[in-house]
Protein backbone atom coordinates (compact mmCIF):
# COMPACT_ATOMS: atom_id res chain seq x y z
CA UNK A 1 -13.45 100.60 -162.27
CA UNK A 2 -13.91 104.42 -163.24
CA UNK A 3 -14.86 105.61 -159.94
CA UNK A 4 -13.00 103.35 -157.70
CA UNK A 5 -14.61 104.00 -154.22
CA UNK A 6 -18.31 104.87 -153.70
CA UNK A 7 -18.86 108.57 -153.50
CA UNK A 8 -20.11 110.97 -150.86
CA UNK A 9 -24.24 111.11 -152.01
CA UNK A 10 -24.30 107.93 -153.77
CA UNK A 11 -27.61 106.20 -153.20
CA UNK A 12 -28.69 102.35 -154.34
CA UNK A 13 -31.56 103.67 -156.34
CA UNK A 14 -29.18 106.02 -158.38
CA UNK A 15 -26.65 103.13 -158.52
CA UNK A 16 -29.40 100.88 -159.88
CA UNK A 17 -30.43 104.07 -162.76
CA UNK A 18 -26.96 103.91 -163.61
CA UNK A 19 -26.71 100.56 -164.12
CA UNK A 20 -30.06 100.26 -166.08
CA UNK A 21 -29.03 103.62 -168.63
CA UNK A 22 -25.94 102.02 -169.38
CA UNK A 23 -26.85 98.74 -170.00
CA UNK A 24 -29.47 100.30 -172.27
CA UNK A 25 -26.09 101.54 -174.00
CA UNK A 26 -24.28 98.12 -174.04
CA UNK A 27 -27.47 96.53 -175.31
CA UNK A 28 -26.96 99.42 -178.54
CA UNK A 29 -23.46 98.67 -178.72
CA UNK A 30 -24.02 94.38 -178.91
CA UNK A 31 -26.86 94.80 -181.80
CA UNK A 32 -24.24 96.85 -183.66
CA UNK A 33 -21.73 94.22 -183.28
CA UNK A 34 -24.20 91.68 -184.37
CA UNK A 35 -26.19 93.90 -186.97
CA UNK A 36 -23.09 95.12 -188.69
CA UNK A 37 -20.53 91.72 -188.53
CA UNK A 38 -18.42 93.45 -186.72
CA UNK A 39 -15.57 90.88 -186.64
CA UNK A 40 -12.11 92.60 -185.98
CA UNK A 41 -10.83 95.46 -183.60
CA UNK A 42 -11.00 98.35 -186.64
CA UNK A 43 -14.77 98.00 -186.36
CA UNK A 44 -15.04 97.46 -183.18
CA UNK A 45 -13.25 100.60 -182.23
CA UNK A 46 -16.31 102.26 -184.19
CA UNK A 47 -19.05 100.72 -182.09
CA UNK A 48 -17.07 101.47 -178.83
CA UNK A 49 -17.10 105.17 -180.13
CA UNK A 50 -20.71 105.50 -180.65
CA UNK A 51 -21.34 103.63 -177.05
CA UNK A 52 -18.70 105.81 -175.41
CA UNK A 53 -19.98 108.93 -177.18
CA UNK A 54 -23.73 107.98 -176.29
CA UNK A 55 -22.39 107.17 -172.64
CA UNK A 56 -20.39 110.60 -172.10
CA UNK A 57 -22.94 113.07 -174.85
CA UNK A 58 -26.59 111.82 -173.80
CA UNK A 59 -26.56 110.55 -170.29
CA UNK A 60 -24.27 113.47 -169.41
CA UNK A 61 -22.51 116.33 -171.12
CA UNK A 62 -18.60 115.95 -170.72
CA UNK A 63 -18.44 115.39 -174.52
CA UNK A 64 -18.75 118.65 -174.87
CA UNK A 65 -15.98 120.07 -172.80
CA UNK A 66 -15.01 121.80 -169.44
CA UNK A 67 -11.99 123.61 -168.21
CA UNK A 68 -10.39 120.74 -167.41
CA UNK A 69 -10.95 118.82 -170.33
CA UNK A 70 -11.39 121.33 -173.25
CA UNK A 71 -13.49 120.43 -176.22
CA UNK A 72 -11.89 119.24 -178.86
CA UNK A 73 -10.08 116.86 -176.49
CA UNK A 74 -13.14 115.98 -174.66
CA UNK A 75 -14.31 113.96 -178.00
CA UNK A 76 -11.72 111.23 -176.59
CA UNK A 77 -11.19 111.70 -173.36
CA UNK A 78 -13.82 109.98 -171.90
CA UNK A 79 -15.92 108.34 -174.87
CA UNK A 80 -12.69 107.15 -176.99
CA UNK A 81 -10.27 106.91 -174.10
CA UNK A 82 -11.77 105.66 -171.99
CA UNK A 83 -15.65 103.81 -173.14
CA UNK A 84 -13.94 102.40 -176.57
CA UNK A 85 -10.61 101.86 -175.39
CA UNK A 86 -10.67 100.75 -171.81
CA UNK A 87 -14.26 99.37 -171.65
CA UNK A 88 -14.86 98.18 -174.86
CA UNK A 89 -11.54 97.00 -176.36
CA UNK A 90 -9.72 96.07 -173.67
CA UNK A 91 -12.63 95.08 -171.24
CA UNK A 92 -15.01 93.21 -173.84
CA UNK A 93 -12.55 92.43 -176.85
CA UNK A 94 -9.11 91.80 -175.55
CA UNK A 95 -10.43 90.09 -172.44
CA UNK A 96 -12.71 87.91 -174.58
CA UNK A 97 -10.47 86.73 -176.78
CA UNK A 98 -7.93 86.18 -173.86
CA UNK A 99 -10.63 83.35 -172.36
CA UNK A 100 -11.33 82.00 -175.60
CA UNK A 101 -8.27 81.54 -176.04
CA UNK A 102 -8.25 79.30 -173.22
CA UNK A 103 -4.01 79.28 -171.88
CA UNK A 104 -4.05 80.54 -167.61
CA UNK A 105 -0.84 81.87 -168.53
CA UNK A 106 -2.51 84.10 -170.81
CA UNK A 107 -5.64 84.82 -168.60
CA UNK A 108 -3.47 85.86 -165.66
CA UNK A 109 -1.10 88.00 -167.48
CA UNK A 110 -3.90 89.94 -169.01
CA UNK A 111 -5.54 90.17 -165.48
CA UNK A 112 -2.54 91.49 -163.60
CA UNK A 113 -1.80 94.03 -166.38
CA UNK A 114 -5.59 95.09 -165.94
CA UNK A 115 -5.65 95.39 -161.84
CA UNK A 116 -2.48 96.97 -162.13
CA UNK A 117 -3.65 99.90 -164.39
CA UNK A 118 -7.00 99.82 -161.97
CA UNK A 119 -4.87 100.21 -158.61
CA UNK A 120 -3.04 103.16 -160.22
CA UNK A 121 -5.78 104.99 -161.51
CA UNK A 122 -7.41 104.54 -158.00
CA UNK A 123 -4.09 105.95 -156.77
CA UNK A 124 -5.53 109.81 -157.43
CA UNK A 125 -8.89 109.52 -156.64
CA UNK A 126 -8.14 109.88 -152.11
CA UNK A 127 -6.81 113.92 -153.36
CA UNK A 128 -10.19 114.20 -155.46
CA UNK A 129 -13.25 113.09 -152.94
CA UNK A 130 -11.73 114.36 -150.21
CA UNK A 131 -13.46 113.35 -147.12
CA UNK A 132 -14.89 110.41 -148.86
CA UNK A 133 -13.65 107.11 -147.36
CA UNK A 134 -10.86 105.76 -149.74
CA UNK A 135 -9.09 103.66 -147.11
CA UNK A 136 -7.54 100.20 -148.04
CA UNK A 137 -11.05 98.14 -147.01
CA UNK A 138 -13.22 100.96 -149.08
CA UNK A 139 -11.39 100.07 -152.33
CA UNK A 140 -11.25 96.41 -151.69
CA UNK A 141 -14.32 95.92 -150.89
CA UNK A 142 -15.27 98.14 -154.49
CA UNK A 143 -12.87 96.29 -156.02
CA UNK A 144 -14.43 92.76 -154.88
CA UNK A 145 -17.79 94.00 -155.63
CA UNK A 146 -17.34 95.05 -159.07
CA UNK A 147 -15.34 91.97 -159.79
CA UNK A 148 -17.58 89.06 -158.69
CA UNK A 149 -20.57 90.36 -161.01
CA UNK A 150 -18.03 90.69 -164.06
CA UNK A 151 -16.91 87.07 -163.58
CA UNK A 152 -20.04 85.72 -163.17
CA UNK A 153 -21.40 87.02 -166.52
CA UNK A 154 -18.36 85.80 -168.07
CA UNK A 155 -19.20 82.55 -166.66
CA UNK A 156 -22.57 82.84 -167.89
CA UNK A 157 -21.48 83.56 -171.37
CA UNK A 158 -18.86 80.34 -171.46
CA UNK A 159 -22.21 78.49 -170.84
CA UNK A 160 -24.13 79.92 -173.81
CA UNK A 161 -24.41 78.49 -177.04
CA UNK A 162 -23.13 80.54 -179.81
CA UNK A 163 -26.03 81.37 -181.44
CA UNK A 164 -27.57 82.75 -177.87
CA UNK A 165 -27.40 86.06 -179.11
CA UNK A 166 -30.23 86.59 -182.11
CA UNK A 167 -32.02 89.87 -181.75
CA UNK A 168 -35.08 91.24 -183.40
CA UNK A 169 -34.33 93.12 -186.11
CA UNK A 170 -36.60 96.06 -184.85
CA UNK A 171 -34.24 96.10 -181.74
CA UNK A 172 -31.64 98.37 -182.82
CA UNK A 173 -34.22 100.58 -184.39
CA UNK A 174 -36.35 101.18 -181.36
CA UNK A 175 -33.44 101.44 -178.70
CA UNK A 176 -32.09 104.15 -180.88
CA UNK A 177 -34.92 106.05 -181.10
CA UNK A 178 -35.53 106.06 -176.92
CA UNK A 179 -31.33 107.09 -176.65
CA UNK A 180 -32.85 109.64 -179.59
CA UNK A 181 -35.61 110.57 -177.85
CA UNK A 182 -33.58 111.79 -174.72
CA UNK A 183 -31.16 113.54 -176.35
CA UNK A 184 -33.90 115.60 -178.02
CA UNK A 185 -36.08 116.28 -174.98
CA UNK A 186 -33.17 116.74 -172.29
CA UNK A 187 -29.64 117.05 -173.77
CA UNK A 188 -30.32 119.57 -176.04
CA UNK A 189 -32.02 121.79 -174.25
CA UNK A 190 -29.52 121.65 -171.70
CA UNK A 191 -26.61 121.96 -173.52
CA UNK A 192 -27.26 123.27 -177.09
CA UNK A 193 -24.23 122.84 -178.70
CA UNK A 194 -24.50 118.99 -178.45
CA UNK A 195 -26.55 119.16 -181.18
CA UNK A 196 -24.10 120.27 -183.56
CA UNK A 197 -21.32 117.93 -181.73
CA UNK A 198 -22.72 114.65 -181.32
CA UNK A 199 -25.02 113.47 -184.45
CA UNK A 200 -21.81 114.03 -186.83
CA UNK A 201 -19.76 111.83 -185.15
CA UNK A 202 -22.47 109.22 -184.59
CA UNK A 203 -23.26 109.10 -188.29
CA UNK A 204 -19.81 109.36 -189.43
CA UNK A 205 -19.11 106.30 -187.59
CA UNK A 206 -22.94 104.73 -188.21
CA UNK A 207 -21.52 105.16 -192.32
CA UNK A 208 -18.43 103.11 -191.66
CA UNK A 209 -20.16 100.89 -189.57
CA UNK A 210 -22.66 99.93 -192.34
CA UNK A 211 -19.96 99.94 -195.32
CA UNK A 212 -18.15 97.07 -192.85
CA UNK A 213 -21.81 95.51 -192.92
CA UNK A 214 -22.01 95.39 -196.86
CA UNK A 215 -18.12 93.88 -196.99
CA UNK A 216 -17.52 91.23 -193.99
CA UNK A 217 -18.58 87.73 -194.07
CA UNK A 218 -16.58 86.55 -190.99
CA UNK A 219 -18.71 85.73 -187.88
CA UNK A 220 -19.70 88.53 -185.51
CA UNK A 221 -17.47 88.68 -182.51
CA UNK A 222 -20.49 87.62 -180.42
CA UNK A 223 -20.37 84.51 -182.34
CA UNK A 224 -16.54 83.97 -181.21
CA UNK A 225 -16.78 84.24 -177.81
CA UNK A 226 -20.18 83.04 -176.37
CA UNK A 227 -19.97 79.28 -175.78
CA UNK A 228 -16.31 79.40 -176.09
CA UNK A 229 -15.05 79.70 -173.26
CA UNK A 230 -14.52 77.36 -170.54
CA UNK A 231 -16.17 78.64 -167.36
CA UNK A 232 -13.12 77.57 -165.06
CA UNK A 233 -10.92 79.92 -166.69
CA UNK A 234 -13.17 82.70 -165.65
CA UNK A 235 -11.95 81.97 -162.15
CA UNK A 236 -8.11 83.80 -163.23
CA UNK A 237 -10.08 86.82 -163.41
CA UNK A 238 -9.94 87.45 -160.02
CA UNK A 239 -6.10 88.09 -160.13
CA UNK A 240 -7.54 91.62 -161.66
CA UNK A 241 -9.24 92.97 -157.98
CA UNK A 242 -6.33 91.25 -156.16
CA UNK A 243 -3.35 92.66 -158.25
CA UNK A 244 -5.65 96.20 -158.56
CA UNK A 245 -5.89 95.95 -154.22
CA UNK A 246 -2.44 95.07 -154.01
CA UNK A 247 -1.02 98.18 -155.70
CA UNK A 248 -3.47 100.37 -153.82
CA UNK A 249 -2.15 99.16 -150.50
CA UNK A 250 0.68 101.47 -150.39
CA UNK A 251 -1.42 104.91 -151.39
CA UNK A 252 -3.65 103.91 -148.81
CA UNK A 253 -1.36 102.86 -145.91
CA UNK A 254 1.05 105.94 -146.58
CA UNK A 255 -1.39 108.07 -147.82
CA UNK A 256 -0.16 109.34 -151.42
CA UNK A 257 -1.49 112.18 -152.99
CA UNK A 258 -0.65 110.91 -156.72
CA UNK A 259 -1.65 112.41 -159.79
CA UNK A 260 -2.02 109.30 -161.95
CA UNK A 261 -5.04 110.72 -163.41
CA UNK A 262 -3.04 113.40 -165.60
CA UNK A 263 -0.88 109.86 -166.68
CA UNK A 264 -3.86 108.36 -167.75
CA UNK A 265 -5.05 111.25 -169.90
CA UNK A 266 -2.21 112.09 -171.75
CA UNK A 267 -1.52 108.35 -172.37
CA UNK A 268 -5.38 107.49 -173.92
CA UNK A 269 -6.02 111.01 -174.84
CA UNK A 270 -4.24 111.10 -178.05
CA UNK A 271 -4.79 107.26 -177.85
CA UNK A 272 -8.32 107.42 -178.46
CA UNK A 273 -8.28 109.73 -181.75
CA UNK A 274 -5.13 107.33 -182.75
CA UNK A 275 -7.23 104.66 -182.95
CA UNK A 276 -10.40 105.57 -184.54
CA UNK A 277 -8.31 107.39 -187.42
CA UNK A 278 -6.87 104.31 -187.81
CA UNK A 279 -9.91 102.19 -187.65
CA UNK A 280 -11.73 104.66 -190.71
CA UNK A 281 -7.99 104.16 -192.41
CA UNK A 282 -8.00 99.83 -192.35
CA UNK A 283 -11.67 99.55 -192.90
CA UNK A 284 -11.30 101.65 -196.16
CA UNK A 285 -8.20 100.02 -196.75
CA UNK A 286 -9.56 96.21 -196.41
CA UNK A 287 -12.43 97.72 -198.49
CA UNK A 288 -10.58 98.80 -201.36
CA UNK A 289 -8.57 95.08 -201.33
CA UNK A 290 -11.30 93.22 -201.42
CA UNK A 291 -12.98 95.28 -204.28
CA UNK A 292 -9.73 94.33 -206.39
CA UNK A 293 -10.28 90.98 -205.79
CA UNK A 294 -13.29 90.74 -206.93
């Protein structure tokens, strides 16, 4: 959904090393959810930080800043805005409650709203790869290929049983220490000041992470959605590549040079840091209650 259209240089093998380092990530990102009963957005935000700060701080360096994105806003924008906000929260959590949830009504309003933000962030992209081919059957036919994949797993999940998902204790703990690993032997040699950047804001969310471990007894969110779903209402999904092609349509046909990008960023920009101050603030908050209580 980020890039849109395949880029000039873009090569199966490095499509395939993409997919493989960032599923790594994911895999990280579903043991915390499991490991620390992560059961409501406030937590969830927390894990979507860490993947979206692992994502945009290990694999490559925009955590760190550039003249378009200056550090400190570069600690959002991408790994809050875009990893925890977009990907995780609104990609994993909203859209998994959403089929649990079961109503079409529901599952298609939630898809258009989705394909509609895609189409308009694709809307810039024609102005930034230049040559590249970002005609009307290049982002379809990214759109469609994305989207099939997505639905399928989500129709694989609605399949599961609920307790599917039971990983090794020693999982987390050696998956860390490879993501670990290369941030020792290649990030930081590469860009020193990550490692003065990224390890504080790992552990700082790692510590509220684990004091939401020690306090919630409510199943993890894996436990809510896998087996319940039902697999036909995975099928509304596709309204999300349809509704995302048919905005694109007219930038393509007319040829718009839009700007939609700068939208995007100073919409889930301040967004992103919104949302994981407020995420420290409720989980201290629901903390403190139930400590009264008991």
């Amino acid at each position: 959904m980020f890039w849109s259209f395949l880029r000039p240089g873009d090569k199966p093998a490095d499509l395939v090393l993409g997919w493989l380092v960032y599923s790594v990530l994911a895999w990280v990102f579903l043991l915390l959810v499991r490991q620390c009963r992560i059961a409501a957005f406030p937590a969830l935000f927390l894990a979507g930080a860490i993947f979206g700060w692992l994502s945009e701080g290990v694999v490559v360096d925009t955590l760190y800043g550039s003249a378009a994105n200056p550090f400190p806003a570069s600690i959002s924008f991408t790994g809050l805005a875009w990893h925890a906000l977009i990907g995780v929260s609104i990609g994993w959590y909203w859209q998994g409650r959403v089929l649990t949830a079961g109503n079409p009504a529901r599952i298609a309003a939630f898809s258009v709203v989705v394909g509609l933000g895609w189409g308009l962030w694709a809307a810039w992209w024609p102005a930034e790869l230049g040559h590249a081919n970002t005609s009307l059957a290049a982002f379809a036919g990214h759109a469609l290929v994305c989207a099939v994949p997505l639905i399928l797993a989500w129709v694989v999940l609605s399949l599961g049983r609920p307790d599917w998902f039971r990983p090794a204790k020693w999982e987390l703990l050696v998956l860390v220490g490879v993501v670990a690993l290369f941030f020792l032997v290649i990030r930081v040699p590469a860009t020193p000041r990550s490692a003065l950047i990224l390890p504080p804001l790992v552990l700082v969310c790692a510590y509220g992470l684990n004091r939401n471990r020690l306090h919630e007894r409510r199943p993890s969110l894996v436990d809510t959605i896998v087996g319940h779903i039902r697999p036909l209402s995975c099928l509304f999904l596709f309204l999300v590549p349809l509704t995302a092609i048919a905005v694109y349509t007219p930038v393509a046909l007319w040829q718009w040079k839009l700007s939609t990008n700068w939208l995007f960023y100073v919409i889930t920009m301040p967004l992103g840091f919104f949302f994981l101050i407020r995420s420290f603030w409720l989980l201290r908050r629901q903390q403190c209650g139930q400590a009264r209580d008991g």
